[in-house]
PDB file of N, CA and C in Angstrom:
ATOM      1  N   UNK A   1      11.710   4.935 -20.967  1.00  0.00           N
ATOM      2  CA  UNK A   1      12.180   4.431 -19.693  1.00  0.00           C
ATOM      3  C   UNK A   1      11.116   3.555 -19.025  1.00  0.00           C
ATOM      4  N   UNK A   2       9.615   3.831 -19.190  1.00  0.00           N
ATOM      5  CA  UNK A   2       8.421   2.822 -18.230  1.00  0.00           C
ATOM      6  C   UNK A   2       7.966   2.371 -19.501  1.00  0.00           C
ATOM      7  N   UNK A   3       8.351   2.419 -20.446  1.00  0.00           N
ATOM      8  CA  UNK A   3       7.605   1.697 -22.013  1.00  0.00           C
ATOM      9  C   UNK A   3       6.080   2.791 -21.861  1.00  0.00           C
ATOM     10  N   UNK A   4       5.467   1.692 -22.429  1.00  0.00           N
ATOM     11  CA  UNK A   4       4.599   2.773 -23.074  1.00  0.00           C
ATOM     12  C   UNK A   4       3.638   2.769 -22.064  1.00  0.00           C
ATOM     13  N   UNK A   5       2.872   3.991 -21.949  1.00  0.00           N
ATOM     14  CA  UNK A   5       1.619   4.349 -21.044  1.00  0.00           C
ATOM     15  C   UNK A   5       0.238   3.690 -21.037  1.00  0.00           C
ATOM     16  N   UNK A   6       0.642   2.928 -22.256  1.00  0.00           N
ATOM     17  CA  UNK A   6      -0.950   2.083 -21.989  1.00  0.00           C
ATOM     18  C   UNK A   6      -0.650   0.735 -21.685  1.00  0.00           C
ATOM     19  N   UNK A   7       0.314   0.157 -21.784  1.00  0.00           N
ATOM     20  CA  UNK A   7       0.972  -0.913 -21.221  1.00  0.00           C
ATOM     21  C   UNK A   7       0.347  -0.460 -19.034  1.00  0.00           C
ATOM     22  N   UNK A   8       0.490   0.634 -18.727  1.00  0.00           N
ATOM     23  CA  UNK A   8       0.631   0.603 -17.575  1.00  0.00           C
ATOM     24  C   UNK A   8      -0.938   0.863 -16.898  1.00  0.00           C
ATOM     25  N   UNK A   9      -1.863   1.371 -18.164  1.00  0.00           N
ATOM     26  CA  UNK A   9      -3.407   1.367 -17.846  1.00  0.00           C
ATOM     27  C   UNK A   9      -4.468   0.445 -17.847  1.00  0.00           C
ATOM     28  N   UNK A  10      -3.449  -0.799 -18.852  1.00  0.00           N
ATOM     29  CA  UNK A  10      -3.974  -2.044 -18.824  1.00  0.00           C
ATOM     30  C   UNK A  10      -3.659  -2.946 -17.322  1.00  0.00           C
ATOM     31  N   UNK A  11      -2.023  -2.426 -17.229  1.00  0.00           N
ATOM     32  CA  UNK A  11      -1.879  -3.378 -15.759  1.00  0.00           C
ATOM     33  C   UNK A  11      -2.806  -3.011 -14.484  1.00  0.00           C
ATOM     34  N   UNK A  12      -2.997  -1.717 -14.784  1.00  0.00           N
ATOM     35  CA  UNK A  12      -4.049  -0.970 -13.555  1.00  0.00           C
ATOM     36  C   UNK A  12      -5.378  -1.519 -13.659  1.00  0.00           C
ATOM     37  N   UNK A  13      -6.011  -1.960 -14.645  1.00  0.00           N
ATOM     38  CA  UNK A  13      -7.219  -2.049 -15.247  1.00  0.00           C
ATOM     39  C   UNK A  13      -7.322  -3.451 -14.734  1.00  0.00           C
ATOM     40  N   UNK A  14      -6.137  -4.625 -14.496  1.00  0.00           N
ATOM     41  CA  UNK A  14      -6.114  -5.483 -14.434  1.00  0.00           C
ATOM     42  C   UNK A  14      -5.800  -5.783 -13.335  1.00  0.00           C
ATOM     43  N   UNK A  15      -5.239  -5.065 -12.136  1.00  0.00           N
ATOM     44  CA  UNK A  15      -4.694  -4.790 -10.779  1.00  0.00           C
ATOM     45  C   UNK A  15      -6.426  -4.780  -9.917  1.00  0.00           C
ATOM     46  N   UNK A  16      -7.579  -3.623 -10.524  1.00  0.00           N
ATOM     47  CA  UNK A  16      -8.659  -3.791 -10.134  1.00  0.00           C
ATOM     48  C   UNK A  16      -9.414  -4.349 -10.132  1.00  0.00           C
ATOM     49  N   UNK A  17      -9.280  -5.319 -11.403  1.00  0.00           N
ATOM     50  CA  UNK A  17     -10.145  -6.251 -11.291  1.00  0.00           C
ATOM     51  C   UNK A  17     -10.174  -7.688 -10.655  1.00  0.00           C
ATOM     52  N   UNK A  18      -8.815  -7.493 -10.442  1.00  0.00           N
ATOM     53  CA  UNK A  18      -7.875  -9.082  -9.274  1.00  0.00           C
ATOM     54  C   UNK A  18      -8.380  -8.545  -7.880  1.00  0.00           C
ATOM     55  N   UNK A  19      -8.628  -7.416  -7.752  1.00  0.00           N
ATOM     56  CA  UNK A  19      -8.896  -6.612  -6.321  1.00  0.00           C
ATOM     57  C   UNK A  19     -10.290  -6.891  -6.268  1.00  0.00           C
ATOM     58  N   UNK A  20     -11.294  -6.738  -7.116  1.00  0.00           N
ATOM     59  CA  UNK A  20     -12.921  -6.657  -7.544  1.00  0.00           C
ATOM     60  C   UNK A  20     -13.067  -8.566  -7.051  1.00  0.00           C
ATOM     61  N   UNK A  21     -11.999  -9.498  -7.675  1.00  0.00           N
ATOM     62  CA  UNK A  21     -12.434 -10.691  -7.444  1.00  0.00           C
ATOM     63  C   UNK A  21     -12.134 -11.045  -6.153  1.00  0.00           C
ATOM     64  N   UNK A  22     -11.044 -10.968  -5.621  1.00  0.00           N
ATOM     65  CA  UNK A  22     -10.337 -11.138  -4.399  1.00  0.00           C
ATOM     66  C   UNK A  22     -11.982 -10.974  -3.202  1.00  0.00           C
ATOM     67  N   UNK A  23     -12.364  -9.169  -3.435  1.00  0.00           N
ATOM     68  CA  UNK A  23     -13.366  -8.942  -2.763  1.00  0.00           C
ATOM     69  C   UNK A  23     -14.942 -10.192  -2.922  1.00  0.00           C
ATOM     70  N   UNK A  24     -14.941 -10.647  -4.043  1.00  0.00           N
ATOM     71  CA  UNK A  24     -16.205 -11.106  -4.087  1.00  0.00           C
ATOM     72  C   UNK A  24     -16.442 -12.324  -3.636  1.00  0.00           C
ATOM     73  N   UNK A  25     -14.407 -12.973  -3.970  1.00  0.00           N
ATOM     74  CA  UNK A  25     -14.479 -14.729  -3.009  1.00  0.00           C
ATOM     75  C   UNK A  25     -14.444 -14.379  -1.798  1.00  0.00           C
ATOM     76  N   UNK A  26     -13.762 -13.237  -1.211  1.00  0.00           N
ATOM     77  CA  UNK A  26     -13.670 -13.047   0.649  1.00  0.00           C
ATOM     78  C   UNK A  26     -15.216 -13.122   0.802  1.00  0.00           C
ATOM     79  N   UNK A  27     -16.216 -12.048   0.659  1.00  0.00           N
ATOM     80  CA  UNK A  27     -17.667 -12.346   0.828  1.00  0.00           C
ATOM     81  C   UNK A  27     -18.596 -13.953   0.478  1.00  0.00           C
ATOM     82  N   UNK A  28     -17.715 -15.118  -0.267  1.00  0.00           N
ATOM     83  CA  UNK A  28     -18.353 -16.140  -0.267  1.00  0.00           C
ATOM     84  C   UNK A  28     -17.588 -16.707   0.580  1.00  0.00           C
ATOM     85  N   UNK A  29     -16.480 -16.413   1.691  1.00  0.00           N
ATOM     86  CA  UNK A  29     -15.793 -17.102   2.727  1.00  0.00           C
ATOM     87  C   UNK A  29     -16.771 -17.632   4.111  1.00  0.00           C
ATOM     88  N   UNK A  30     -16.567 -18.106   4.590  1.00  0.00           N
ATOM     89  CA  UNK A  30     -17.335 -18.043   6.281  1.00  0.00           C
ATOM     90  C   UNK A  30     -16.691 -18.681   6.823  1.00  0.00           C
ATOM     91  N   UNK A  31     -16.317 -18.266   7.873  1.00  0.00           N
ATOM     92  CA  UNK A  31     -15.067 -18.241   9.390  1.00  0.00           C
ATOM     93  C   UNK A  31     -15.993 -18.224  10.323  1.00  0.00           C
ATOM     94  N   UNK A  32     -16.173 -19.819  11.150  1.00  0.00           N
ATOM     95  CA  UNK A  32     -17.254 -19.915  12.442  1.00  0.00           C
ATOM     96  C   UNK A  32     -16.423 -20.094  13.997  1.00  0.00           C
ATOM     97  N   UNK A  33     -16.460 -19.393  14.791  1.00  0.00           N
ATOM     98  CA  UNK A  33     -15.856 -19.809  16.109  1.00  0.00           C
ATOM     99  C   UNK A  33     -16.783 -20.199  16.882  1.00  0.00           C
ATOM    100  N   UNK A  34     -16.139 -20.674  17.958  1.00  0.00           N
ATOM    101  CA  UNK A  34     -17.233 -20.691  19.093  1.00  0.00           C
ATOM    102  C   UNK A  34     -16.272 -20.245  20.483  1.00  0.00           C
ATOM    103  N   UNK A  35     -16.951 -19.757  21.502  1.00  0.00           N
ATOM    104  CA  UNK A  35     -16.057 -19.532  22.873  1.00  0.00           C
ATOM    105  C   UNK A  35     -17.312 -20.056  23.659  1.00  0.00           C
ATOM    106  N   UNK A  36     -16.513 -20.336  25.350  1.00  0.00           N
ATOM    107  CA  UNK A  36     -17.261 -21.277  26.102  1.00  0.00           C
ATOM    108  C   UNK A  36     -17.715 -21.996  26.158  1.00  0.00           C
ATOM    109  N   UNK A  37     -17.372 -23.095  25.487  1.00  0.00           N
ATOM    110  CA  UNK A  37     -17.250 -24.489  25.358  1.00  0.00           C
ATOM    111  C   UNK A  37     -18.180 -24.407  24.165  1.00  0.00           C
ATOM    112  N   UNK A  38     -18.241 -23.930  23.625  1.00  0.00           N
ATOM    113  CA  UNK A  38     -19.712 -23.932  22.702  1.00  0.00           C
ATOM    114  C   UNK A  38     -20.975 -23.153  22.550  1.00  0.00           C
ATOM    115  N   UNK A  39     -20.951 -22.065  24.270  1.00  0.00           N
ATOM    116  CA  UNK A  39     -22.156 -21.221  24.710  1.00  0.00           C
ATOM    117  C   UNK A  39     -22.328 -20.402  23.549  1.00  0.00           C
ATOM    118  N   UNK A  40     -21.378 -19.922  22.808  1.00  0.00           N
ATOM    119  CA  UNK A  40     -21.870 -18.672  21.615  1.00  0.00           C
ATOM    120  C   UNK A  40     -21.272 -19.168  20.617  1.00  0.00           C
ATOM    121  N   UNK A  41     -21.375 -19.127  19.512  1.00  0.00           N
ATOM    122  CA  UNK A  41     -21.022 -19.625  17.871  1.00  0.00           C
ATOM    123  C   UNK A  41     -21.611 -18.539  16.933  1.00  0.00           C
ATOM    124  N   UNK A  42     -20.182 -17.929  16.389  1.00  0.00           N
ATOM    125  CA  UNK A  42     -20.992 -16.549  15.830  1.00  0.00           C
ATOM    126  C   UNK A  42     -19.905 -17.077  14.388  1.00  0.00           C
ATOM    127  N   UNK A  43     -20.855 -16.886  13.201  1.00  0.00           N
ATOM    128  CA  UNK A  43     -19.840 -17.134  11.833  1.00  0.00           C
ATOM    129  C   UNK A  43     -20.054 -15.297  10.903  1.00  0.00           C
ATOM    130  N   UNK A  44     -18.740 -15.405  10.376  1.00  0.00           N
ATOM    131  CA  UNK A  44     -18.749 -13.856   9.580  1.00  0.00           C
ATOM    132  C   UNK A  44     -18.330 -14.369   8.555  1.00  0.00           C
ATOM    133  N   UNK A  45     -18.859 -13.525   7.020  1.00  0.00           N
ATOM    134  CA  UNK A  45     -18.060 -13.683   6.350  1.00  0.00           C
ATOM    135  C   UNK A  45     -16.722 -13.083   5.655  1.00  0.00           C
ATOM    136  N   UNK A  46     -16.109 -13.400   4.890  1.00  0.00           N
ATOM    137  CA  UNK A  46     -14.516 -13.006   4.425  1.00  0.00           C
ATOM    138  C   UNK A  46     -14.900 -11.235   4.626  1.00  0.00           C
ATOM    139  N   UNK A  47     -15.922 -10.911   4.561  1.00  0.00           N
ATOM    140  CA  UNK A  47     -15.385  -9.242   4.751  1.00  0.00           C
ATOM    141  C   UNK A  47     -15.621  -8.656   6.018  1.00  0.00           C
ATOM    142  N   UNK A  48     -15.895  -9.984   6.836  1.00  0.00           N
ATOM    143  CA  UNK A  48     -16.010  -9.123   8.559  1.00  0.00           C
ATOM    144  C   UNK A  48     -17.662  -9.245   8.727  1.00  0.00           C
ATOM    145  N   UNK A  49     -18.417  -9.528   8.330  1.00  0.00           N
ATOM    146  CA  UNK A  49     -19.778  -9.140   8.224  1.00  0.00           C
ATOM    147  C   UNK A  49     -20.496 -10.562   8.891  1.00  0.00           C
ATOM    148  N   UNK A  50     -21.063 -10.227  10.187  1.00  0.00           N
ATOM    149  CA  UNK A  50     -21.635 -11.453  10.873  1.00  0.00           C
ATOM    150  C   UNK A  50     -22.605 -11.849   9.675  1.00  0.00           C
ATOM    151  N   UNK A  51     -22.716 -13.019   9.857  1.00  0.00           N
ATOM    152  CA  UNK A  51     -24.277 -13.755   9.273  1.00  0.00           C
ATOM    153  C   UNK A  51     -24.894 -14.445  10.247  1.00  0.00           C
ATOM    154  N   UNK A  52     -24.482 -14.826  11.035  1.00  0.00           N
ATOM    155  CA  UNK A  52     -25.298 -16.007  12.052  1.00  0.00           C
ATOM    156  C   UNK A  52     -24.460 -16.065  13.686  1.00  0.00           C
ATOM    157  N   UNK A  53     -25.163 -15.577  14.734  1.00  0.00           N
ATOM    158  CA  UNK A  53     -25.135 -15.851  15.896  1.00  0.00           C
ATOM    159  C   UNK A  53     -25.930 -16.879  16.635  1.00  0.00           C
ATOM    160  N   UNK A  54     -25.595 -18.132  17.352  1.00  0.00           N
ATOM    161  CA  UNK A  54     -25.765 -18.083  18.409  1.00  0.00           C
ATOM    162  C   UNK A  54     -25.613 -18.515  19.657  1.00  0.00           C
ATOM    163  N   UNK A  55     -26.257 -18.246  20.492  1.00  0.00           N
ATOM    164  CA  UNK A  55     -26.012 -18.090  22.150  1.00  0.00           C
ATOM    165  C   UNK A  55     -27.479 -18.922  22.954  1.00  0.00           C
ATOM    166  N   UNK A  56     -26.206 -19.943  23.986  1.00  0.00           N
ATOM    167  CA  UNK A  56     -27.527 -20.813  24.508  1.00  0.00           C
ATOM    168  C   UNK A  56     -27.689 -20.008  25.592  1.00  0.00           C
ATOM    169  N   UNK A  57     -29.181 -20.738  26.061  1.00  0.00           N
ATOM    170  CA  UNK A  57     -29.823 -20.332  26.819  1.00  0.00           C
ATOM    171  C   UNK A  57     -29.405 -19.902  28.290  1.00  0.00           C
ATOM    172  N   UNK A  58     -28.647 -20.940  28.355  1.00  0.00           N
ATOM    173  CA  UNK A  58     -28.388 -20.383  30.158  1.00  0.00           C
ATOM    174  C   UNK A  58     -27.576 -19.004  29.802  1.00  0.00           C
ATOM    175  N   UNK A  59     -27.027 -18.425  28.949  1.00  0.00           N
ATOM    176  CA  UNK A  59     -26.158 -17.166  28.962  1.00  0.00           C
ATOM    177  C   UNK A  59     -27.117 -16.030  28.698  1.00  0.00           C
ATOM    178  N   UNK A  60     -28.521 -16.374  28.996  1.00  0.00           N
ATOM    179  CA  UNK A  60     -29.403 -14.964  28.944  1.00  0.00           C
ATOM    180  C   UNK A  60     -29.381 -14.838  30.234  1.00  0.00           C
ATOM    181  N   UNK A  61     -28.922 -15.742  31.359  1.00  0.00           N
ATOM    182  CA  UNK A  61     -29.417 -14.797  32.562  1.00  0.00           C
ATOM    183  C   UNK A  61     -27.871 -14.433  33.433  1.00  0.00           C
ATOM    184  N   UNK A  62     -27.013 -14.601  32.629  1.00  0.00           N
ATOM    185  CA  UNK A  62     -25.720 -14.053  33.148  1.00  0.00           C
ATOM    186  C   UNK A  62     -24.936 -13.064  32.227  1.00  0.00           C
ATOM    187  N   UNK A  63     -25.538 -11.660  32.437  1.00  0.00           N
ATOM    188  CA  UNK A  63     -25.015 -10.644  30.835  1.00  0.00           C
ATOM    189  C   UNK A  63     -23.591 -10.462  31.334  1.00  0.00           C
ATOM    190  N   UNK A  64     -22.982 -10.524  32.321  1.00  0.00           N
ATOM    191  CA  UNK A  64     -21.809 -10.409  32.546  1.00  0.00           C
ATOM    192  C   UNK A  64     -20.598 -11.248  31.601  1.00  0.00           C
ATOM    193  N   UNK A  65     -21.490 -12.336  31.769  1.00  0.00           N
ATOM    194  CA  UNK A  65     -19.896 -14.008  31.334  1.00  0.00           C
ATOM    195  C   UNK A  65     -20.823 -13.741  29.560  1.00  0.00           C
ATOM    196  N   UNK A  66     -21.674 -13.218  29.485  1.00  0.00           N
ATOM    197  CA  UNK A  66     -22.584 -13.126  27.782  1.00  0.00           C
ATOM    198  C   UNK A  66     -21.817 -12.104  26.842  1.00  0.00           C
ATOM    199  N   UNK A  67     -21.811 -11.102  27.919  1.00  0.00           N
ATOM    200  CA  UNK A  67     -20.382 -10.396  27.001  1.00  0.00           C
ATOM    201  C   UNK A  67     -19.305 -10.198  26.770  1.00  0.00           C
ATOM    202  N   UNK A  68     -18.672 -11.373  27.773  1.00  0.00           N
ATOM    203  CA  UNK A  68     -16.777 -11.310  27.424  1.00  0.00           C
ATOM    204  C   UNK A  68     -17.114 -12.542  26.814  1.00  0.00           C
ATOM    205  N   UNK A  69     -18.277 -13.738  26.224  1.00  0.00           N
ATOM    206  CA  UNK A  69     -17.696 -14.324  25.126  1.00  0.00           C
ATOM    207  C   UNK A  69     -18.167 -13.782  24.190  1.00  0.00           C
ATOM    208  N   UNK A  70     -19.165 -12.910  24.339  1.00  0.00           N
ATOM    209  CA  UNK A  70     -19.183 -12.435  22.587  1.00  0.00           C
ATOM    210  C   UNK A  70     -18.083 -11.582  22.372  1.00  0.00           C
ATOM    211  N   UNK A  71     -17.498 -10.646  23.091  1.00  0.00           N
ATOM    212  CA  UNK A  71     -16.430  -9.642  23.064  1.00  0.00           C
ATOM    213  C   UNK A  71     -15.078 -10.868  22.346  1.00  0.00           C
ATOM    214  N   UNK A  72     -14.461 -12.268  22.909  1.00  0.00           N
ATOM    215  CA  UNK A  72     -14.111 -12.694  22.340  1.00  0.00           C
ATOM    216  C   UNK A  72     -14.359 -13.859  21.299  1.00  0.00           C
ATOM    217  N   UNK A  73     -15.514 -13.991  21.070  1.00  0.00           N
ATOM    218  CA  UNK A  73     -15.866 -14.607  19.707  1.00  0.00           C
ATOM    219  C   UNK A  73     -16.074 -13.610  18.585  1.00  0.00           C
ATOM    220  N   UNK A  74     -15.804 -12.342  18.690  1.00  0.00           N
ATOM    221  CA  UNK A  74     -15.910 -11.147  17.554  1.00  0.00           C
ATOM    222  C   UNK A  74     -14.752 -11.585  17.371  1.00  0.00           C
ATOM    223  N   UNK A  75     -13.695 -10.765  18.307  1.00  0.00           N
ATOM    224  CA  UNK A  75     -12.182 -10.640  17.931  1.00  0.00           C
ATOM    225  C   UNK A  75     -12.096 -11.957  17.619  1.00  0.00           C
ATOM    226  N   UNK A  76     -12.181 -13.303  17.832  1.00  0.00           N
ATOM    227  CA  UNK A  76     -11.449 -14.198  17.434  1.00  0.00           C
ATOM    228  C   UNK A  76     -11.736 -14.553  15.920  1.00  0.00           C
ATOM    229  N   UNK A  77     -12.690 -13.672  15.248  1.00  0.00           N
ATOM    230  CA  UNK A  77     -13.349 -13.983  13.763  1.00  0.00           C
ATOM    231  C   UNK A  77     -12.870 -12.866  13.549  1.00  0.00           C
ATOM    232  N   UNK A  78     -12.675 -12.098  14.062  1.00  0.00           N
ATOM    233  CA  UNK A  78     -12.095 -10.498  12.670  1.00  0.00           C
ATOM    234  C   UNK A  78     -10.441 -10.833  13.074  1.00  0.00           C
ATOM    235  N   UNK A  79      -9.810 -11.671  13.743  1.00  0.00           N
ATOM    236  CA  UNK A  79      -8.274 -11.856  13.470  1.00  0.00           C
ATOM    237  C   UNK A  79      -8.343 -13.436  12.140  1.00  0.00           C
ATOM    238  N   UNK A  80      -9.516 -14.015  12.297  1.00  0.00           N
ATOM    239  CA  UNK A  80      -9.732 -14.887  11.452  1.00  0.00           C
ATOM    240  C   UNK A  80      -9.695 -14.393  10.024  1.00  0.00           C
ATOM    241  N   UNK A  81     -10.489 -13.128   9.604  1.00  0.00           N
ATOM    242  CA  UNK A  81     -10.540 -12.893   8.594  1.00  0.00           C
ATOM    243  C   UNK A  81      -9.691 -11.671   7.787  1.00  0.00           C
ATOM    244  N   UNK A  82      -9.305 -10.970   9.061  1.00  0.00           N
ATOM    245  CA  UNK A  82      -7.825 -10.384   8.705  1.00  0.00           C
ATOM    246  C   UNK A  82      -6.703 -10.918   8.019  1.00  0.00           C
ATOM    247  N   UNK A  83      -6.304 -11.990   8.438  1.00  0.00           N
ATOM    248  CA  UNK A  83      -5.364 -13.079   8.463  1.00  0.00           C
ATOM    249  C   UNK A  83      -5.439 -14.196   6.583  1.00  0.00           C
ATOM    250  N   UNK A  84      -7.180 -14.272   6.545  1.00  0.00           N
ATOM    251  CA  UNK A  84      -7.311 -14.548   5.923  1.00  0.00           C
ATOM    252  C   UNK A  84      -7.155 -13.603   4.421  1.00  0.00           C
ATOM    253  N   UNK A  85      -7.973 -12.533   4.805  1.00  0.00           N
ATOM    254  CA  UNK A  85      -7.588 -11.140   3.801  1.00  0.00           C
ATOM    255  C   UNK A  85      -5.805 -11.185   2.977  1.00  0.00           C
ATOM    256  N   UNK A  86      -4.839 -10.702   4.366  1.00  0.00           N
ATOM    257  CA  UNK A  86      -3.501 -11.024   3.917  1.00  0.00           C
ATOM    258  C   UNK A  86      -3.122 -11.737   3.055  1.00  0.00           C
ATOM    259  N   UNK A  87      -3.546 -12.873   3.495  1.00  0.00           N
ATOM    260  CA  UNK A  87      -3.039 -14.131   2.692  1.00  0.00           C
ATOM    261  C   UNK A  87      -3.647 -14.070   1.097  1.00  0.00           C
ATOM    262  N   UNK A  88      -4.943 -13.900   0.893  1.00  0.00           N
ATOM    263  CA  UNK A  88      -5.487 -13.743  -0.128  1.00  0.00           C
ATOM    264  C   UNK A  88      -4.845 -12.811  -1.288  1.00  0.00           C
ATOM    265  N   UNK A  89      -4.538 -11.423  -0.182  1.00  0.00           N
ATOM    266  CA  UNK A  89      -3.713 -10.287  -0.878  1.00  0.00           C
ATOM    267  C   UNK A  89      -2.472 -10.700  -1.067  1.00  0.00           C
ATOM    268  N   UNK A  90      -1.724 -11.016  -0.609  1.00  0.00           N
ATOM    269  CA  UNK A  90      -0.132 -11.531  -0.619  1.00  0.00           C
ATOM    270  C   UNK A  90       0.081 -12.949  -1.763  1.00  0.00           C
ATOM    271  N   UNK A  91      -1.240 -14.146  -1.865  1.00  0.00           N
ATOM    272  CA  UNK A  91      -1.082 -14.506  -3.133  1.00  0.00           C
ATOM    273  C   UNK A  91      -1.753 -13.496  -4.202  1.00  0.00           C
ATOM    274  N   UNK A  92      -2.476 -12.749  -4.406  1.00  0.00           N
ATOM    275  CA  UNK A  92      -2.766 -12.202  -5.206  1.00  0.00           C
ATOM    276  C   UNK A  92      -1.520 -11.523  -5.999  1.00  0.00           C
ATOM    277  N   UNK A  93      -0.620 -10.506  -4.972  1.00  0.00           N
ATOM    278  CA  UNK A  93       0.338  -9.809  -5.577  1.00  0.00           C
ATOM    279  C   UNK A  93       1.617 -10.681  -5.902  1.00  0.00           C
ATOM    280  N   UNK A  94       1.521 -12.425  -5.321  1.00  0.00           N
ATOM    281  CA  UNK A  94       2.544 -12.834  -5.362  1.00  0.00           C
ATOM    282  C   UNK A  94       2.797 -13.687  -7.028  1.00  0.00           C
ATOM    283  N   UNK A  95       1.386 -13.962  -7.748  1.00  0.00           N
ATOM    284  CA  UNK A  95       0.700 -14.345  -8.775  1.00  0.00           C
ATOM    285  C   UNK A  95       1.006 -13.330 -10.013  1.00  0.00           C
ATOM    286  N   UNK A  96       0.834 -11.714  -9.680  1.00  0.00           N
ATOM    287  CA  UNK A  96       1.944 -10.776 -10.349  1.00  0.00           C
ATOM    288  C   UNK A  96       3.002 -10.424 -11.061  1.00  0.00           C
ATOM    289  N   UNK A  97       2.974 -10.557 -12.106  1.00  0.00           N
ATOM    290  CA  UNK A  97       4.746 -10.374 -12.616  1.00  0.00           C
ATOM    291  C   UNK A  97       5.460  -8.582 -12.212  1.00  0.00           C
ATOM    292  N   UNK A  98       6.415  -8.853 -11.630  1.00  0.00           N
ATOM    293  CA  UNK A  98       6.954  -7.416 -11.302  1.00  0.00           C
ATOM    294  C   UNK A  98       6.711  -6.454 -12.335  1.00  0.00           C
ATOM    295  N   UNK A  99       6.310  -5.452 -12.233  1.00  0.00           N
ATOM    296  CA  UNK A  99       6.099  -4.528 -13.619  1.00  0.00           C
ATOM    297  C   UNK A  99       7.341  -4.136 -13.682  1.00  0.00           C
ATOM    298  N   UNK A 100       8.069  -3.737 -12.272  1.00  0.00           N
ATOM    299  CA  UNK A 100       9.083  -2.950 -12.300  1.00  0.00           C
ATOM    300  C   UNK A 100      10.934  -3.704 -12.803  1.00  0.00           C
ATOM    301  N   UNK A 101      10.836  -4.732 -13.331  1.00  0.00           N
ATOM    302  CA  UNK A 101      11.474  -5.877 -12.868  1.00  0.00           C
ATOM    303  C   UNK A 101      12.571  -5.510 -14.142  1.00  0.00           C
ATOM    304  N   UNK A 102      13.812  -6.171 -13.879  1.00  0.00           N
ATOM    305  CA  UNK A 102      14.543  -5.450 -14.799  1.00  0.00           C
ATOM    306  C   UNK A 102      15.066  -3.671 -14.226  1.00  0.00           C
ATOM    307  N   UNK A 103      14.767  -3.130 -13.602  1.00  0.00           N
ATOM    308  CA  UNK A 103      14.979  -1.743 -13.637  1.00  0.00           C
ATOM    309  C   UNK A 103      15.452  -1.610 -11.982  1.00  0.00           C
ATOM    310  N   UNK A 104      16.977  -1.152 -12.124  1.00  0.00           N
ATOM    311  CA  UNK A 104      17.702  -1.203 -10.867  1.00  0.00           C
ATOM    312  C   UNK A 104      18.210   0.268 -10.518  1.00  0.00           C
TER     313      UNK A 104
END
């Protein structure tokens, strides 16, 4: 009825390693924003992971307006790379031949 069992340890074997690559191009990704006209510019890469902040000068002496743009230059890079993730995953599985296909 699922054919044979190693038919299905190879697709697994091969499911992780599309998952193993997926992970290693997201980490060579980089997603840069900036908020307030330019005051902060923070880049992450494909797995969420800042590499480079920064923040001009006049926003060291106002910590108030310093942390609602970093508060939204985070979120606006982890919906960046969320978004990006999906997409990556959704062609990945879309690249897939149904295993299940044929069977109603």
């Amino acid at each position: 009825m699922f054919g044979d069992m190693g038919d299905l340890g190879k697709m697994l074997e091969g499911m992780q390693e599309n998952a193993q690559k997926l992970k290693d191009e997201l980490a060579n990704k980089t997603f840069s924003v900036k908020t307030g006209g330019g005051m902060v510019e923070l880049s992450v890469n494909g797995n969420g992971e800042v590499i480079d902040l920064s923040i001009d000068d006049e926003l060291l002496e106002d910590k108030d307006s310093l942390q609602i743009l970093l508060i939204g230059a985070i979120n606006d890079a982890n919906k960046m790379v969320q978004q990006n993730q999906q997409q990556s995953a959704m062609g990945m599985l879309g690249g897939m031949a149904n295993p299940f296909g044929g069977m109603k």
